[in-house]
N, C-alpha and C. Protein backbone atom coordinates (compact mmCIF):
# COMPACT_ATOMS: atom_id res chain seq x y z
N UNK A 1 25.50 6.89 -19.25
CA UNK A 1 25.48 7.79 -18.12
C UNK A 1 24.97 9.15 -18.59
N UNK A 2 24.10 9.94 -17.75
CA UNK A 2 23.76 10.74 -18.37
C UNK A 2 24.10 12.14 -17.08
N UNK A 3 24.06 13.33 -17.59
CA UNK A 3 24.83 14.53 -16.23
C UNK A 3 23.94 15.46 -16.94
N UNK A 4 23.32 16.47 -15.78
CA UNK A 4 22.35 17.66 -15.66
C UNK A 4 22.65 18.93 -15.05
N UNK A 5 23.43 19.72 -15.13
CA UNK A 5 23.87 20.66 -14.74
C UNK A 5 22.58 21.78 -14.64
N UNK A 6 23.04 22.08 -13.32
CA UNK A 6 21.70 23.40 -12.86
C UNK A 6 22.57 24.66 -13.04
N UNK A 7 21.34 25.61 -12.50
CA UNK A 7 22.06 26.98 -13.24
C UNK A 7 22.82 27.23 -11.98
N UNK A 8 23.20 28.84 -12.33
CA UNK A 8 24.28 28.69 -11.08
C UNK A 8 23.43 30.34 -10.21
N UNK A 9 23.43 30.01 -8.89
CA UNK A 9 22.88 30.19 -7.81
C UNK A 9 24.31 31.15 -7.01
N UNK A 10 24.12 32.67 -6.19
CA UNK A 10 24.55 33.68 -5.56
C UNK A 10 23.84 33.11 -3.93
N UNK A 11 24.59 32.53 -3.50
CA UNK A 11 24.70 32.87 -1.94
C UNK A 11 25.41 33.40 -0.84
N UNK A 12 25.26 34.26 -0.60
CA UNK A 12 26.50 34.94 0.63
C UNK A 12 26.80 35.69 -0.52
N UNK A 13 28.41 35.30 -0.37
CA UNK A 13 29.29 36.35 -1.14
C UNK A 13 30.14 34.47 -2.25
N UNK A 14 29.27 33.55 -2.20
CA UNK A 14 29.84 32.55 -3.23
C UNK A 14 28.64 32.28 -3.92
N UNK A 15 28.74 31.58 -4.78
CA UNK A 15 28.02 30.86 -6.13
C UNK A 15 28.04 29.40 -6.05
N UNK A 16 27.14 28.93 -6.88
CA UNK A 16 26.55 27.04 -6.49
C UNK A 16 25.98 26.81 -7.70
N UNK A 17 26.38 25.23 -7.83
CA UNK A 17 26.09 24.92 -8.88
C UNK A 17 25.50 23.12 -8.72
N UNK A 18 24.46 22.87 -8.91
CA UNK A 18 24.60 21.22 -8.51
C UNK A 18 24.50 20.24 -9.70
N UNK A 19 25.45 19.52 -9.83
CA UNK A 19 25.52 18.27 -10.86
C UNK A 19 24.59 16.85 -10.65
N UNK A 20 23.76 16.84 -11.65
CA UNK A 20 22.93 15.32 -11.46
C UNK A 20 23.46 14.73 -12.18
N UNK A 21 23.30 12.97 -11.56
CA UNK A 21 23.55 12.14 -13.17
C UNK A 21 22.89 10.80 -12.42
N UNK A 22 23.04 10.10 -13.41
CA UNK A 22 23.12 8.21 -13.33
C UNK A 22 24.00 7.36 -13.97
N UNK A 23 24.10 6.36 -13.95
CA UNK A 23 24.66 5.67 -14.46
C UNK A 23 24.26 4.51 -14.85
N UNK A 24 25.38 3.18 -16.25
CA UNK A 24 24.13 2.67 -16.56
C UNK A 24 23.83 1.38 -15.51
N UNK A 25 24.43 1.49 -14.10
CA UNK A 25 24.12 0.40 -13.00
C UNK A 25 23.10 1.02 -11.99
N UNK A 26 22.39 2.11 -12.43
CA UNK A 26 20.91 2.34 -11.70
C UNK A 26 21.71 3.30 -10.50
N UNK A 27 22.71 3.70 -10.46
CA UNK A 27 23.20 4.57 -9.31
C UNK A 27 23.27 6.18 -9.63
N UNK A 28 22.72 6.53 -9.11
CA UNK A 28 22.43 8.15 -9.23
C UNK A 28 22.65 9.17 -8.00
N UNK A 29 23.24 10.09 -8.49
CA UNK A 29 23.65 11.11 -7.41
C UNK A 29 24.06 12.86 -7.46
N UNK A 30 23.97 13.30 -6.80
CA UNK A 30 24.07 14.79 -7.19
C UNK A 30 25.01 15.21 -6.11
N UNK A 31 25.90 15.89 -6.72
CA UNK A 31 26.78 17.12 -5.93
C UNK A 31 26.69 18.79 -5.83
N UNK A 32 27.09 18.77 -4.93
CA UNK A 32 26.68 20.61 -4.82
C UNK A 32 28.25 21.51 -4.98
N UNK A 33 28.48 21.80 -6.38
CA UNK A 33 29.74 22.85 -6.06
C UNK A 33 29.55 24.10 -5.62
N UNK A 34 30.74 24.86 -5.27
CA UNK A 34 31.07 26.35 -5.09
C UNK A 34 32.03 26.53 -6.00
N UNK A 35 31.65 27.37 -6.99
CA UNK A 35 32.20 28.07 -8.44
C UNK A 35 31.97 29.20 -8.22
N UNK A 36 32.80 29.97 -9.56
CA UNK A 36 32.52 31.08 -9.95
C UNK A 36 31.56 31.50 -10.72
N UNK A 37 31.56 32.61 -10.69
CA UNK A 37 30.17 33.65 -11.16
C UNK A 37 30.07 32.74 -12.61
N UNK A 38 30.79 32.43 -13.36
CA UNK A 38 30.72 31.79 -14.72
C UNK A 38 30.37 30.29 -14.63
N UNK A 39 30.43 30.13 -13.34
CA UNK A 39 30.11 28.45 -13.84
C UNK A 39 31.38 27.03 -13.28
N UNK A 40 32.78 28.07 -13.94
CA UNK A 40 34.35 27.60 -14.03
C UNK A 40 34.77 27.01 -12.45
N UNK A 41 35.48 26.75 -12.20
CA UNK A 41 36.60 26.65 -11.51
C UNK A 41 35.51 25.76 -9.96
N UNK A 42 34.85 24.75 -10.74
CA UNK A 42 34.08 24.76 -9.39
C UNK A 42 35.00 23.42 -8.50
N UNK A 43 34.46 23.60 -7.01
CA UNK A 43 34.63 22.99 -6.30
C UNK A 43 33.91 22.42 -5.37
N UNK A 44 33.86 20.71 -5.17
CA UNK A 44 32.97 19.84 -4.52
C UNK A 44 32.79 20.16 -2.78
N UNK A 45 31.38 20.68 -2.66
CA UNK A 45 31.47 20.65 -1.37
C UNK A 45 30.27 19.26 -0.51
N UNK A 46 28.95 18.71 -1.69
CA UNK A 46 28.34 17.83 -0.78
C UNK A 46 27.86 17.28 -1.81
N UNK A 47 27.63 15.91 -1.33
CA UNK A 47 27.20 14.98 -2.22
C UNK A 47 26.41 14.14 -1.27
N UNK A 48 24.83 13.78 -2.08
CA UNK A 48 23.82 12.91 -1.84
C UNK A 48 23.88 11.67 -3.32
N UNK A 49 24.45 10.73 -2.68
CA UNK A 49 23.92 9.52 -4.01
C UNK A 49 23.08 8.30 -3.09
N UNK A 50 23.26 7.46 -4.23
CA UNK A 50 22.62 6.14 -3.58
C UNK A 50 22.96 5.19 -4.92
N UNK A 51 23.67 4.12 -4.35
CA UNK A 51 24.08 2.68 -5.16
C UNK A 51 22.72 2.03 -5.76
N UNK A 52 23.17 1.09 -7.11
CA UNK A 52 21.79 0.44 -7.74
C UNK A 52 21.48 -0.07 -6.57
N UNK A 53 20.14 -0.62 -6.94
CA UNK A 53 19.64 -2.00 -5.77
C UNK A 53 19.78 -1.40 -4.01
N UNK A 54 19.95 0.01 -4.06
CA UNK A 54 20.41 0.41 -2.37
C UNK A 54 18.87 1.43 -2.09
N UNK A 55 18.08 1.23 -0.93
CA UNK A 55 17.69 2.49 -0.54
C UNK A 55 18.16 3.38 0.22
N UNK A 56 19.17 2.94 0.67
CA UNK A 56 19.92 4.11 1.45
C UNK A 56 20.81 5.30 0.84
N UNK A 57 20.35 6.24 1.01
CA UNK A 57 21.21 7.51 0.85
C UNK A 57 22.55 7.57 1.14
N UNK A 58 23.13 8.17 0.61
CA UNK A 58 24.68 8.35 1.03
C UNK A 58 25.03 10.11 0.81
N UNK A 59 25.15 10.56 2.43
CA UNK A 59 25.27 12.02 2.41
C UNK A 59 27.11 12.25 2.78
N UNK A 60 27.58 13.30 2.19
CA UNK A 60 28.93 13.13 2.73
C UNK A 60 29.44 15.06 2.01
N UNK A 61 29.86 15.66 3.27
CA UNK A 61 30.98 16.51 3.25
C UNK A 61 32.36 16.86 1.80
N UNK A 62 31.99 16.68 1.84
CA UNK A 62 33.60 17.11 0.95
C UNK A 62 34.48 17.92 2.15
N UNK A 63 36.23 17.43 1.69
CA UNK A 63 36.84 18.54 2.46
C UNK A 63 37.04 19.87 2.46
N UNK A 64 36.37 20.01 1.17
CA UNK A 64 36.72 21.94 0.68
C UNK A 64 35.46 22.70 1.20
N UNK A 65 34.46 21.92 2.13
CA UNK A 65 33.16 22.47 2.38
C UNK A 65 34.03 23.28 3.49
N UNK A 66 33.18 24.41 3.34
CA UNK A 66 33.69 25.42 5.00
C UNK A 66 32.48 24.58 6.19
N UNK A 67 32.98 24.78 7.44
CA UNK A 67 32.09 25.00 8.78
C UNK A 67 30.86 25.51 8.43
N UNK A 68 30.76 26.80 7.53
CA UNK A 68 29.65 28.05 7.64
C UNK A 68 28.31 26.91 6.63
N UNK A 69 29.16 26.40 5.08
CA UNK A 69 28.49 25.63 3.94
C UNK A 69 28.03 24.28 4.81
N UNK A 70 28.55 23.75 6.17
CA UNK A 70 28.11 22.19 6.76
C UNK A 70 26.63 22.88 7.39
N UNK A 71 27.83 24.00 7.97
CA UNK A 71 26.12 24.17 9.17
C UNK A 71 24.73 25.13 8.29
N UNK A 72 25.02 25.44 7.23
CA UNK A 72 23.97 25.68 5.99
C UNK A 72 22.83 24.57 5.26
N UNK A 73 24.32 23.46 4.89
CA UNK A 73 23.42 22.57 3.94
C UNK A 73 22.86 20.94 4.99
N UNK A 74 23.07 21.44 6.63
CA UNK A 74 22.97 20.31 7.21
C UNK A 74 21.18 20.97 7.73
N UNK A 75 20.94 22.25 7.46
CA UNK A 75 19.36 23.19 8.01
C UNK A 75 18.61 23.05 6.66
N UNK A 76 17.81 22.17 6.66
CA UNK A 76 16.66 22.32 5.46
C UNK A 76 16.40 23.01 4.95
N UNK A 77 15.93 24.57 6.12
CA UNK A 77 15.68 25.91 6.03
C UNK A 77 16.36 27.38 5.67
N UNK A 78 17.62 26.71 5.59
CA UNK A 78 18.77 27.40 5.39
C UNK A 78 18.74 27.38 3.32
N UNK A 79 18.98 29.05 3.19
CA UNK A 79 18.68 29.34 1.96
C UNK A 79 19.64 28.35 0.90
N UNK A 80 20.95 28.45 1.67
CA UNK A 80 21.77 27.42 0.51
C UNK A 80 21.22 25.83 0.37
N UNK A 81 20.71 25.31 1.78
CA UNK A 81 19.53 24.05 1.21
C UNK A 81 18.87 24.55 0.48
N UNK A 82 17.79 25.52 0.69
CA UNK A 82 16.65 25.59 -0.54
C UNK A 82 17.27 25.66 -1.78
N UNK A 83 17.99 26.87 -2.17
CA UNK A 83 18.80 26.68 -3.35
C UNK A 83 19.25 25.26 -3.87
N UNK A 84 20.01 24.91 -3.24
CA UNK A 84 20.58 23.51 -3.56
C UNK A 84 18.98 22.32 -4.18
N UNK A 85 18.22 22.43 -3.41
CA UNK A 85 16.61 21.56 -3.11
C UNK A 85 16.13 22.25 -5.14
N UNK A 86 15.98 23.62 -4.97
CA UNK A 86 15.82 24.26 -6.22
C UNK A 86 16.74 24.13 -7.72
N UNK A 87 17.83 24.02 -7.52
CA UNK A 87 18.77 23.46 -8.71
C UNK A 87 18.39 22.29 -9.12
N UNK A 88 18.16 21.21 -8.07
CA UNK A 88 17.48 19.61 -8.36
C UNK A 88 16.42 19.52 -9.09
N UNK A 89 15.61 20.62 -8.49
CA UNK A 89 14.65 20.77 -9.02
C UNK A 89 14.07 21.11 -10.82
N UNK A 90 15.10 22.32 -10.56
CA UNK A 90 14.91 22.99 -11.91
C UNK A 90 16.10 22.63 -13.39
N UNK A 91 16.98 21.40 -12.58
CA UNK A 91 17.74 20.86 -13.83
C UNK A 91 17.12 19.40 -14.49
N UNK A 92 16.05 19.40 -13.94
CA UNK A 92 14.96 18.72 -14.75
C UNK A 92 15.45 17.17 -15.30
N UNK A 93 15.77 17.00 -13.85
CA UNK A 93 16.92 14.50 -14.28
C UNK A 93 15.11 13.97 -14.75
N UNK A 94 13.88 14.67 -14.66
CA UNK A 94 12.85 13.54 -14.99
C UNK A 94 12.90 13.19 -16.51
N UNK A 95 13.74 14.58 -17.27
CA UNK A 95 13.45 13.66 -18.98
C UNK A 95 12.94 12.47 -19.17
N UNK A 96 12.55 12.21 -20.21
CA UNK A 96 13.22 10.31 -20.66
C UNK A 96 14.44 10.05 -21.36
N UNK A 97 15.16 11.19 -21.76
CA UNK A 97 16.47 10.50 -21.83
C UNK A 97 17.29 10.65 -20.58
N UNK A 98 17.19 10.88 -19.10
CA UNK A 98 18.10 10.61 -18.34
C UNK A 98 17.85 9.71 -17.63
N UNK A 99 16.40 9.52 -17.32
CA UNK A 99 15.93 8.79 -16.39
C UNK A 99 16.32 7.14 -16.87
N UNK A 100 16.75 6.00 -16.10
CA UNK A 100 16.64 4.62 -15.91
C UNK A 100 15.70 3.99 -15.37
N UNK A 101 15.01 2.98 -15.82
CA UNK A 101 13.97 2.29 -14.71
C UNK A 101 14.46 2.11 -13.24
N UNK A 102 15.40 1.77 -13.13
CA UNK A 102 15.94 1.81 -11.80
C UNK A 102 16.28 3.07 -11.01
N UNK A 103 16.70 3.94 -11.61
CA UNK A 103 16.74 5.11 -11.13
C UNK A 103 15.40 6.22 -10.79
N UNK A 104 14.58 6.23 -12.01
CA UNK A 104 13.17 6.49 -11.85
C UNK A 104 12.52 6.51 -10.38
N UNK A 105 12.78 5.25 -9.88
CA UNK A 105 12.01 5.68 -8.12
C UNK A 105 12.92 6.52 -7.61
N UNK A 106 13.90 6.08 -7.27
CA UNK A 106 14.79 7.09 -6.34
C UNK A 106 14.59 8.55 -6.78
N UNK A 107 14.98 9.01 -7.86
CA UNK A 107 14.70 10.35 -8.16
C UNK A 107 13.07 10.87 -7.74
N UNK A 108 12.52 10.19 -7.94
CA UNK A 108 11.16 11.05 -7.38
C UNK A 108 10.88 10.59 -5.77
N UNK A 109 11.61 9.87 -5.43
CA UNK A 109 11.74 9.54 -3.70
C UNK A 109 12.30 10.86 -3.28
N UNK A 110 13.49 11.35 -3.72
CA UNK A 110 14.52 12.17 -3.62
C UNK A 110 14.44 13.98 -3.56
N UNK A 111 14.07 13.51 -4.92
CA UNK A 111 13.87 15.31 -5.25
C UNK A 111 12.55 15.71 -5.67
N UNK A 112 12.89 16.93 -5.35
CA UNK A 112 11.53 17.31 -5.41
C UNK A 112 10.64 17.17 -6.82
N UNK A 113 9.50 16.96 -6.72
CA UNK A 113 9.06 16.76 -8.35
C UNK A 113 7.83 17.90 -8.39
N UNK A 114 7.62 18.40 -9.17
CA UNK A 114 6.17 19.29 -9.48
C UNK A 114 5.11 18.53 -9.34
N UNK A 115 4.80 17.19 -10.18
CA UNK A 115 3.92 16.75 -10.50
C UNK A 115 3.72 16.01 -9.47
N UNK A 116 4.37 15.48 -8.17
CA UNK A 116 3.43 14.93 -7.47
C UNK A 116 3.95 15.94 -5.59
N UNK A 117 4.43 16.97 -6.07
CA UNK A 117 4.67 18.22 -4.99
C UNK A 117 5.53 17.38 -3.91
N UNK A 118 6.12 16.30 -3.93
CA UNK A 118 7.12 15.68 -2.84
C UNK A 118 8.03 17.47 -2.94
N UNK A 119 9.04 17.21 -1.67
CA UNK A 119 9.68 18.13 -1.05
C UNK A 119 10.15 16.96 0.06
N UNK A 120 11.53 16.52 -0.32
CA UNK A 120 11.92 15.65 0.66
C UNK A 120 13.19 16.30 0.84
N UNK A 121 13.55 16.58 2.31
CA UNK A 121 14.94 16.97 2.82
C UNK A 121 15.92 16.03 2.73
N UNK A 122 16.91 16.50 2.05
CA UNK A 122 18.66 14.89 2.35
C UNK A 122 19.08 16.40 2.56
């Protein structure tokens, strides 16, 4: 299993942090915390995965998300999406040590990649 921590991101008056990983059954997924300025004390507010062998996405809330963080990360356009879209981006799951053959499509289905300029909304 491998985990990618992005840097940590000032929105509003909170901080964000998003966790990538896989695992070794081809299932990969990322969460979006709200932490502190350091990184510490974070807490789960949304998660996009998807099971081996699944193309379907799996989007889901956390209960510690506020109203203000649903109706944010549910607007594409909304800076804490971009941020969030940008952490994916810039914690860099394409290595070759994180990536799985199985995982490999989904991640570039998913997130955004440089090299072939996808920009896909979850």
């Amino acid at each position: 299993m491998a985990t990618v921590k992005s840097g940590i991101n000032k929105v509003g008056n909170n901080y964000y942090q998003s966790i990538t990983m896989d695992t070794p059954d081809g299932s990969v997924g990322t969460t979006l915390y709200r932490v502190d300025a350091n990184g510490g004390n974070g807490v789960p507010i949304y998660d996009v995965d998807r099971s081996a062998g699944s193309d379907t996405l799996n989007k889901s809330f956390d209960p510690n998300a506020t109203e203000e963080e649903q109706r944010l990360l549910s607007d594409p356009n909304s800076q804490l999406s971009q941020v969030r879209a940008e952490q994916v981006r810039s914690s860099n799951p394409y290595s070759a040590n994180f990536l799985t053959t199985v995982s490999k499509g989904f991640l570039i289905s998913v997130f955004p990649d440089s090299d072939n300029n996808l920009l896909i909304s979850f």
